[in-house]
C-alpha atoms as a PDB file:
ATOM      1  CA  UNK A   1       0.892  17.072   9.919  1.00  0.00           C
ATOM      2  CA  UNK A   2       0.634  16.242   6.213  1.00  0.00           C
ATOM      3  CA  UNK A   3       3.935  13.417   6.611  1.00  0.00           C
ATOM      4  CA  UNK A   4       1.059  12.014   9.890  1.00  0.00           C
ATOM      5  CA  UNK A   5      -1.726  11.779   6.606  1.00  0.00           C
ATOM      6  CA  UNK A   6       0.663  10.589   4.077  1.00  0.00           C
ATOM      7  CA  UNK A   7       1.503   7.419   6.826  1.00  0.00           C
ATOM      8  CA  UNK A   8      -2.102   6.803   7.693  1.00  0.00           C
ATOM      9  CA  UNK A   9      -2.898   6.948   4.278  1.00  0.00           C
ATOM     10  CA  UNK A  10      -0.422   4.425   3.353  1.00  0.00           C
ATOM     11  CA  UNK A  11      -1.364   2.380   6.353  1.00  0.00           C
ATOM     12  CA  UNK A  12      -4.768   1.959   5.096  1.00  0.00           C
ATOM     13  CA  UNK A  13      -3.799   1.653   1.422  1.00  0.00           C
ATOM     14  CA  UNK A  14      -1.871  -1.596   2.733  1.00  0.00           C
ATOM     15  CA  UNK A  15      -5.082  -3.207   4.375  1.00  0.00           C
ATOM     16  CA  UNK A  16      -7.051  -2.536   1.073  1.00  0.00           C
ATOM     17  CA  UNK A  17      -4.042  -3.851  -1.082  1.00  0.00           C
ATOM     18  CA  UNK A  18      -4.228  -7.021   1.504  1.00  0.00           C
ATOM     19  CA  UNK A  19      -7.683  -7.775   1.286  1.00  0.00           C
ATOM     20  CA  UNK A  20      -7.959  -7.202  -2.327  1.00  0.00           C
ATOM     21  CA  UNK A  21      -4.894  -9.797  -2.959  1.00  0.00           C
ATOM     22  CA  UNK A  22      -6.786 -12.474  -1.234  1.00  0.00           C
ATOM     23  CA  UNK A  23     -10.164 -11.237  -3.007  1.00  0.00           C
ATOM     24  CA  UNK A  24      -9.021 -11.911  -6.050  1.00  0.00           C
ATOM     25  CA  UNK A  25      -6.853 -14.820  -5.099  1.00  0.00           C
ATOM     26  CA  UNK A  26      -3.362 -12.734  -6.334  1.00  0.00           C
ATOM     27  CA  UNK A  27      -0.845 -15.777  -4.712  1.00  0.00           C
ATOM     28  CA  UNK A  28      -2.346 -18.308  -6.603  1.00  0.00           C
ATOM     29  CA  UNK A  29      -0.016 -18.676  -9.253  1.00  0.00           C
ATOM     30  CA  UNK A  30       2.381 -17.173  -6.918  1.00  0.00           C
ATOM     31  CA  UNK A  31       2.953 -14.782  -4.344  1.00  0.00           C
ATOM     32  CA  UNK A  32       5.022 -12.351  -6.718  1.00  0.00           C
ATOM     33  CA  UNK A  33       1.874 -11.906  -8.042  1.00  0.00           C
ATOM     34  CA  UNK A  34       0.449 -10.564  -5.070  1.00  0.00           C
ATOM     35  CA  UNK A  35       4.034  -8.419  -4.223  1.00  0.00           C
ATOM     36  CA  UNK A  36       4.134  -6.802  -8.209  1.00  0.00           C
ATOM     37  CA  UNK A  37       0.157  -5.912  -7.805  1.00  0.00           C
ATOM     38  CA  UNK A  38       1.038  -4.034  -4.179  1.00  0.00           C
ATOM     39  CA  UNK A  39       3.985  -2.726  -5.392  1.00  0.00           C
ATOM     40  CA  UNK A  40       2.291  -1.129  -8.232  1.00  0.00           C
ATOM     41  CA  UNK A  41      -0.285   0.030  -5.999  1.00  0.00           C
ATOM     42  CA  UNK A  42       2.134   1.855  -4.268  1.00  0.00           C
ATOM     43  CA  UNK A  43       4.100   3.013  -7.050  1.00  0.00           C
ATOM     44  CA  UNK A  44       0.461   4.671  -8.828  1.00  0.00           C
ATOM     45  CA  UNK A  45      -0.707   6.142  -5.448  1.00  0.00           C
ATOM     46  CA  UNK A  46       2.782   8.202  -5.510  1.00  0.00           C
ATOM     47  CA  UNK A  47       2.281   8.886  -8.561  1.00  0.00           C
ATOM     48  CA  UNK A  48      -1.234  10.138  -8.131  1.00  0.00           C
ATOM     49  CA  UNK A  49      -0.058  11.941  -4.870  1.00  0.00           C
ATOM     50  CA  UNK A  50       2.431  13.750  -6.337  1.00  0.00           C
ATOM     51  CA  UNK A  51       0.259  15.367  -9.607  1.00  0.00           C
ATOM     52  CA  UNK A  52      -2.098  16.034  -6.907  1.00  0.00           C
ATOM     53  CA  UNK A  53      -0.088  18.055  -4.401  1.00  0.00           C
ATOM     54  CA  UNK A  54       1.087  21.284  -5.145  1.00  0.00           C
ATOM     55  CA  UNK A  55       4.840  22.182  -5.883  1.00  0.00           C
ATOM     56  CA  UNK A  56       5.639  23.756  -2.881  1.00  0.00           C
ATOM     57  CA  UNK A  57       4.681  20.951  -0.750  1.00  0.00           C
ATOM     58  CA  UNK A  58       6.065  18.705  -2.994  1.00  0.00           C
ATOM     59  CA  UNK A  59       9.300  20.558  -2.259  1.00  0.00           C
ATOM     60  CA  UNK A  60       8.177  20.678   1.430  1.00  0.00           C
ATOM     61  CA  UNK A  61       8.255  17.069   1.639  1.00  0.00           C
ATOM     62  CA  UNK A  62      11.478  15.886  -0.617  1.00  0.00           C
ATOM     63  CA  UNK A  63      11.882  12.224  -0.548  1.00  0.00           C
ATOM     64  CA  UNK A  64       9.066  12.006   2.533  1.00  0.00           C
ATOM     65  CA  UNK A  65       6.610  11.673  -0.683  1.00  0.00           C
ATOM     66  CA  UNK A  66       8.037   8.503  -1.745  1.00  0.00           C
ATOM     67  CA  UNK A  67       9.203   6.667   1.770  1.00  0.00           C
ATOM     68  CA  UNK A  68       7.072   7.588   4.321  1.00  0.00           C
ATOM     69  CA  UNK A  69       4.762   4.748   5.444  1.00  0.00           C
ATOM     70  CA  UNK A  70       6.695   2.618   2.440  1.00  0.00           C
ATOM     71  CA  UNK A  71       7.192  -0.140   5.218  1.00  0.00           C
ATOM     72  CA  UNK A  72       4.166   0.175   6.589  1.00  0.00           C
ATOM     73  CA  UNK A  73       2.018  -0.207   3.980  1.00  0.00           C
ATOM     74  CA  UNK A  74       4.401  -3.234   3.281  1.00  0.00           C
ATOM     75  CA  UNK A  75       3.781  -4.688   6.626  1.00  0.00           C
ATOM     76  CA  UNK A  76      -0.289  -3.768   6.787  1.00  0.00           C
ATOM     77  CA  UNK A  77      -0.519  -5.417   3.040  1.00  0.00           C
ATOM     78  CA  UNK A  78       1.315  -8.704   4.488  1.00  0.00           C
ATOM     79  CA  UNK A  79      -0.394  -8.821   7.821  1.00  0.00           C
ATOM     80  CA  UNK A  80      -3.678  -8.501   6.323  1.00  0.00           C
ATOM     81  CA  UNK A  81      -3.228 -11.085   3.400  1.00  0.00           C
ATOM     82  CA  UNK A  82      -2.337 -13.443   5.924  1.00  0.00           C
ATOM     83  CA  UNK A  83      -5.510 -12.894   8.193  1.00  0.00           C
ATOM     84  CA  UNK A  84      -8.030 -12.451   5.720  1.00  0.00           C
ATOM     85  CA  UNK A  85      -6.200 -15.947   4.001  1.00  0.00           C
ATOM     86  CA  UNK A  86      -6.804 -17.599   7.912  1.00  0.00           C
ATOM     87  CA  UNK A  87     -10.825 -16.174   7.798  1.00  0.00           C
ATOM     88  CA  UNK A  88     -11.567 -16.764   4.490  1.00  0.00           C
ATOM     89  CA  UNK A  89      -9.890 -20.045   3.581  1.00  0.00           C
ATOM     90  CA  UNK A  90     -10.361 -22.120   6.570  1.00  0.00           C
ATOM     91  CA  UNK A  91     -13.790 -21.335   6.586  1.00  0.00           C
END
């Protein structure tokens, strides 16, 4: 139940992180812009989730904390850069 939260979590962290690249334009000097900014997204939220949670469900979830939804939130950042670039650039 709490890994289910922790992937939908990072599933919508991911479409923020996209829109907010192409909001403030993070590829324009170049995309490793963009990747660094969502990567330290990512890295914080942990972070944040992991003061936040309590020790024994830290210890509940081990590694969970750190990987799961890692690639999703990878995949929802890139798919959502690359539509909001096709809605908001064309137009």
């Amino acid at each position: 139940m709490l890994e289910d939260k922790l992937y939908w979590g990072r599933f919508l962290g991911g479409i923020v992180m996209g829109f907010l690249t192409e909001f403030f334009k993070l590829y324009k000097p170049t995309i490793f812009l963009g990747i660094f900014v969502a990567a330290l997204a990512y890295v914080i939220s942990t972070i944040i989730l992991r003061m936040a949670m309590p020790l024994n469900v830290r210890e509940k979830l081990g590694k969970k904390l750190y990987i799961s939804g890692a690639g999703t939130y990878a995949v929802t950042w890139l798919v959502t850069l690359i539509i909001c670039f096709n809605v908001f650039e064309a137009a």
